[in-house]
C-alpha atoms as a PDB file:
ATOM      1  CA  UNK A   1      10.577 -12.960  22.712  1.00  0.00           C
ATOM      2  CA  UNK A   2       9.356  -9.773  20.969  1.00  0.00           C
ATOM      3  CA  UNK A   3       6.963 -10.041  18.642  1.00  0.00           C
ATOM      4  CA  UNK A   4       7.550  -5.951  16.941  1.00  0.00           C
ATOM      5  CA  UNK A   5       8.379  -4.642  13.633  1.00  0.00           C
ATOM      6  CA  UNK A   6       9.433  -1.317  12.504  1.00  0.00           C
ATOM      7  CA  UNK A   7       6.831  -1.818   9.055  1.00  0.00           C
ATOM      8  CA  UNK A   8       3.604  -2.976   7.773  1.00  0.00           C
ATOM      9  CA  UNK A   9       2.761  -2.775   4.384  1.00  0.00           C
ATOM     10  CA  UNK A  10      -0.346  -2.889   2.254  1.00  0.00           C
ATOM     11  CA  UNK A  11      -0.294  -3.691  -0.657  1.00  0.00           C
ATOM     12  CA  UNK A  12      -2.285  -5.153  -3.746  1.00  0.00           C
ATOM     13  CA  UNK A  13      -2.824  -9.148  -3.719  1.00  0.00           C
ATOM     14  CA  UNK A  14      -2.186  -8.611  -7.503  1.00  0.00           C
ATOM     15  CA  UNK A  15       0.752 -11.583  -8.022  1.00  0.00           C
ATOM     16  CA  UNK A  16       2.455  -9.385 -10.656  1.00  0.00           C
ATOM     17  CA  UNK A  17       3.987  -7.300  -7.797  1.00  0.00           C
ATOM     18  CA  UNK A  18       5.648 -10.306  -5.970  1.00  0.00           C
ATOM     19  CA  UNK A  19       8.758  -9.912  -7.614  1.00  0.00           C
ATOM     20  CA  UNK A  20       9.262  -6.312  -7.576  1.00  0.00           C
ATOM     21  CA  UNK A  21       8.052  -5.513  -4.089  1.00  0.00           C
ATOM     22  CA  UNK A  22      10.462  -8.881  -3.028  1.00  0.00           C
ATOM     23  CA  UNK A  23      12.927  -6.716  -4.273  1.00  0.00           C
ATOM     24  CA  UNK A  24      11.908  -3.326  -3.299  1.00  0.00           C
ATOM     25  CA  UNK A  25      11.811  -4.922   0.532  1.00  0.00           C
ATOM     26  CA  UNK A  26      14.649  -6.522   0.325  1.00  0.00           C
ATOM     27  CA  UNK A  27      16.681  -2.432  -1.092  1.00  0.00           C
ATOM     28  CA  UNK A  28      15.466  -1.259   1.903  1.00  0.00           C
ATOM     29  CA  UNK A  29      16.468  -3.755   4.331  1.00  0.00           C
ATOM     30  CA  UNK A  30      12.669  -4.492   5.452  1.00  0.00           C
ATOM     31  CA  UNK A  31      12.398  -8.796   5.111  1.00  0.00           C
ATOM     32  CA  UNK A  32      11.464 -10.170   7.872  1.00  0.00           C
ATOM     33  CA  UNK A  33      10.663  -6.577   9.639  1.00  0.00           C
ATOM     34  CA  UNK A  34       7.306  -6.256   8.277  1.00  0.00           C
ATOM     35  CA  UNK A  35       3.591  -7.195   8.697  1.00  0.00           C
ATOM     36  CA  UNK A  36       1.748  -7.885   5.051  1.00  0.00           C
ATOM     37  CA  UNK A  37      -1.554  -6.651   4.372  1.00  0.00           C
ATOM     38  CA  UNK A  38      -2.256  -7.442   1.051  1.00  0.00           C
ATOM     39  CA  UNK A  39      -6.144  -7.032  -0.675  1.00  0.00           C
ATOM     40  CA  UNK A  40      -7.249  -6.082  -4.124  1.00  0.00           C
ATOM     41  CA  UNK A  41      -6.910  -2.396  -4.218  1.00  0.00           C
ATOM     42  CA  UNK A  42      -4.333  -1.880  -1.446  1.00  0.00           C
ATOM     43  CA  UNK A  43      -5.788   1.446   0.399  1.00  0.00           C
ATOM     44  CA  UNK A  44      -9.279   1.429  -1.617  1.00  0.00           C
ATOM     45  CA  UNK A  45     -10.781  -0.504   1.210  1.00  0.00           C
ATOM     46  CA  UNK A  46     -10.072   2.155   3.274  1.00  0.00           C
ATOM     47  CA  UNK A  47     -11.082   4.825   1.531  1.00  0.00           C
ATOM     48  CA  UNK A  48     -14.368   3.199   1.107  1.00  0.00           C
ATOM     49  CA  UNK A  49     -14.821   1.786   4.482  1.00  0.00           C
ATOM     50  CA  UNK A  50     -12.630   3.532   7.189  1.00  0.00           C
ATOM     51  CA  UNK A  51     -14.094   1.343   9.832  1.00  0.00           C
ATOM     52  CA  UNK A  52     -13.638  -2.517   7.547  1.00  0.00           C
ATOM     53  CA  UNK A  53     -10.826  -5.126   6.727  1.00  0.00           C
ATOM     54  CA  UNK A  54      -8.007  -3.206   6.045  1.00  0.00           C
ATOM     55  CA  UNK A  55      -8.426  -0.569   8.763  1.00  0.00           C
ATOM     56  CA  UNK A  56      -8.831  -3.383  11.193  1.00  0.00           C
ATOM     57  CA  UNK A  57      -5.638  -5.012   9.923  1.00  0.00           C
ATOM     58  CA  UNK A  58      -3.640  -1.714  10.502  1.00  0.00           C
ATOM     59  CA  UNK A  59      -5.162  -1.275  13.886  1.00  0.00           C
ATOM     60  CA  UNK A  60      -3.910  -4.569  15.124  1.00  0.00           C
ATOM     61  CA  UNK A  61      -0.456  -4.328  13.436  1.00  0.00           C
ATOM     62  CA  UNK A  62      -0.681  -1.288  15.302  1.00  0.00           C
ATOM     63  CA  UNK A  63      -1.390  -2.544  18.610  1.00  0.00           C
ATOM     64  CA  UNK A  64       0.095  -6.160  18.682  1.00  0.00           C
ATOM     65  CA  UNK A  65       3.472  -5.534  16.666  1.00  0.00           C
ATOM     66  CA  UNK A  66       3.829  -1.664  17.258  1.00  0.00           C
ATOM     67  CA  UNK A  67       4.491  -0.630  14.005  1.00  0.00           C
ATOM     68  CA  UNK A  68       6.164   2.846  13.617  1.00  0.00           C
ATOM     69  CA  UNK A  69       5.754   3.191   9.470  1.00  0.00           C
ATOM     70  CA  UNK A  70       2.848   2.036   7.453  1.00  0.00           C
ATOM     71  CA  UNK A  71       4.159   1.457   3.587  1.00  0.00           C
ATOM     72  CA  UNK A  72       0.705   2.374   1.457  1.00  0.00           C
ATOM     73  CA  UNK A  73       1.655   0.905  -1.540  1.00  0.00           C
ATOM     74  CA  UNK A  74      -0.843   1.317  -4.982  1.00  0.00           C
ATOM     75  CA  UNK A  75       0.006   0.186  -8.360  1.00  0.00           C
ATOM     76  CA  UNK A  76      -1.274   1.156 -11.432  1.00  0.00           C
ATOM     77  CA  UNK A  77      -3.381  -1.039 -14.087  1.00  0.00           C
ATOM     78  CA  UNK A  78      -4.843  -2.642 -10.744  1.00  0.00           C
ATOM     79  CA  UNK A  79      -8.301  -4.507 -11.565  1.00  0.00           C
ATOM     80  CA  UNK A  80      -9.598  -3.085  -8.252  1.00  0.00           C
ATOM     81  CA  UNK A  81      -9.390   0.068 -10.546  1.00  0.00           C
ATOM     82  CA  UNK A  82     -10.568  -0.966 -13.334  1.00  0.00           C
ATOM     83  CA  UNK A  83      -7.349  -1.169 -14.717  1.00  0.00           C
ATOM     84  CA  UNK A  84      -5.511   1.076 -17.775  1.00  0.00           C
ATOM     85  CA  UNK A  85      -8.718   1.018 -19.470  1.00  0.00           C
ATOM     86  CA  UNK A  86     -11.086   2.736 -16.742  1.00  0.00           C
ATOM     87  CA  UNK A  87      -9.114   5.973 -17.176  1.00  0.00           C
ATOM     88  CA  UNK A  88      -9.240   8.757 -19.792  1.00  0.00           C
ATOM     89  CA  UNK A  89      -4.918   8.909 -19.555  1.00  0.00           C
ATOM     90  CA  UNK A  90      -2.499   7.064 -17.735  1.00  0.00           C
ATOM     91  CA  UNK A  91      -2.132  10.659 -16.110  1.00  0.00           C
ATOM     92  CA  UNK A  92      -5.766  10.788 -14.490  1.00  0.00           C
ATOM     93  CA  UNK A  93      -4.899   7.058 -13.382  1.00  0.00           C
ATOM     94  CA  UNK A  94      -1.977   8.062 -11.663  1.00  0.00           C
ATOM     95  CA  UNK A  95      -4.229  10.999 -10.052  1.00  0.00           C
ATOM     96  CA  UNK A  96      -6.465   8.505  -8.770  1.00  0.00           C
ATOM     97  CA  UNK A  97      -4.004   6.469  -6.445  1.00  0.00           C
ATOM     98  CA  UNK A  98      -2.463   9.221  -5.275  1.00  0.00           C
ATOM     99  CA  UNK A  99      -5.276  11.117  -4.278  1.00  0.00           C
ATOM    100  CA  UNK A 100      -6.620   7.992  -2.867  1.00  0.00           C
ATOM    101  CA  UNK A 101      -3.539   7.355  -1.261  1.00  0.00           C
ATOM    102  CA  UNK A 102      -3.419  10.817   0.144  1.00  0.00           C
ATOM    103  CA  UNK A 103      -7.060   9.923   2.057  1.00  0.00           C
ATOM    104  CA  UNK A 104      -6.066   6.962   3.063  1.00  0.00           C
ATOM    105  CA  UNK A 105      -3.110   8.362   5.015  1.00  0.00           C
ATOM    106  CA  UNK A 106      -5.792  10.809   6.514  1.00  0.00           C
ATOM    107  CA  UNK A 107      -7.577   8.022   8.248  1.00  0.00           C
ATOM    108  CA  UNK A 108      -5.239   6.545   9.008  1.00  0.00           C
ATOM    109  CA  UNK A 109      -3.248   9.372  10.797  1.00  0.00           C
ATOM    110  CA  UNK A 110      -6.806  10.189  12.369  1.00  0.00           C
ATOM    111  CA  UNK A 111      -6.299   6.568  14.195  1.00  0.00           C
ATOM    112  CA  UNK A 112      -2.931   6.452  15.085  1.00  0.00           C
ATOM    113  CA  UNK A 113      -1.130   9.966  15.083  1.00  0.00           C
ATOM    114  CA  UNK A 114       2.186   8.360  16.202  1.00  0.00           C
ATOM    115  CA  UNK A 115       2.855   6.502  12.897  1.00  0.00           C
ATOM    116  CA  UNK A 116       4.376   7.796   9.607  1.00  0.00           C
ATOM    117  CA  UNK A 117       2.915   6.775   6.561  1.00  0.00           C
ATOM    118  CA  UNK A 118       4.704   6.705   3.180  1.00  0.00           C
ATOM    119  CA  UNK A 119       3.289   6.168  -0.072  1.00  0.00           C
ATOM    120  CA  UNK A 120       4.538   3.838  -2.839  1.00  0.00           C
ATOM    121  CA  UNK A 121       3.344   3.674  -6.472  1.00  0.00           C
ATOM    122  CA  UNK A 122       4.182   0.251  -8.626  1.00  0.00           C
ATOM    123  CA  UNK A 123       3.872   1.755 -12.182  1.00  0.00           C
ATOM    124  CA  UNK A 124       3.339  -1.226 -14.657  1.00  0.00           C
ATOM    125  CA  UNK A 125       4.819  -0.767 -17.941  1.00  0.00           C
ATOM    126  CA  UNK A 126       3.293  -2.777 -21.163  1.00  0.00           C
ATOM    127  CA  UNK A 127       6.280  -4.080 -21.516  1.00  0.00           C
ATOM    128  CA  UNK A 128       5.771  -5.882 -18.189  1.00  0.00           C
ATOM    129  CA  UNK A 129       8.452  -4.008 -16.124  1.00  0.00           C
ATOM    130  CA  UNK A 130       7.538  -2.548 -13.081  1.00  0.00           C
ATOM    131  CA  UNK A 131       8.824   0.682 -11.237  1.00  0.00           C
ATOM    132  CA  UNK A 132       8.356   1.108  -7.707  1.00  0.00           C
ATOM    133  CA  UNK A 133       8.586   4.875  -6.497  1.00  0.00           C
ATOM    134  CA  UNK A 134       7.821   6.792  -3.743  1.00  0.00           C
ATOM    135  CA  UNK A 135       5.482   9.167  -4.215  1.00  0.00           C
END
């Protein structure tokens, strides 16, 4: 029995994503085809410790599953963060993730050159919706 998927996916543990990344899985065909790493902050760990939990948890999807595509998914008002508040703009918040999602696909390239890695930001609206894009 083969124990592969095509995906893994980290993500924030943050419960208000549940529903739209449910969804956003299930538009791109990915239930059941993916591993779930999910820790405050998403790809901050990595950034801040290359070597620690998340890394670890990549290397072994990695290895045991042979995952081809890592989803790096951020989202904003994330408490990891700071939330809304910790930035000047919702601009220089956006900035953030996706220059921390930008070295987080460094390192992990650095580790495993074979897979792809494609970023996703959850932008939470006030009014509770939340978009999920590509970024």
């Amino acid at each position: 029995m083969s124990h592969n998927c095509t995906h893994a996916l980290i993500r924030c543990m943050d419960f208000r994503l549940q529903k739209a990344i449910d969804q956003w899985l299930a538009d791109k065909n990915l239930p059941g085809d993916c591993d779930m790493i999910s820790v405050a902050g998403a790809g901050k760990d990595i950034v801040a410790n290359p070597d620690g939990f998340v890394a670890t948890q990549v290397d072994l999807s990695c290895k045991l599953h042979e995952t081809k595509i890592i989803l790096l998914m951020h989202h904003t008002d994330c408490g990891a963060y700071g939330g809304h508040t910790a930035f000047p703009s919702l601009e220089d918040e956006r900035a953030q993730h996706l220059g921390d999602m930008a070295k987080t696909e460094e390192i992990i390239k650095s580790k495993h050159p074979e897979v792809e890695v494609k970023k996703i930001l959850a932008v939470m609206n006030d009014d509770g919706s939340i978009i999920v894009e590509e970024v």
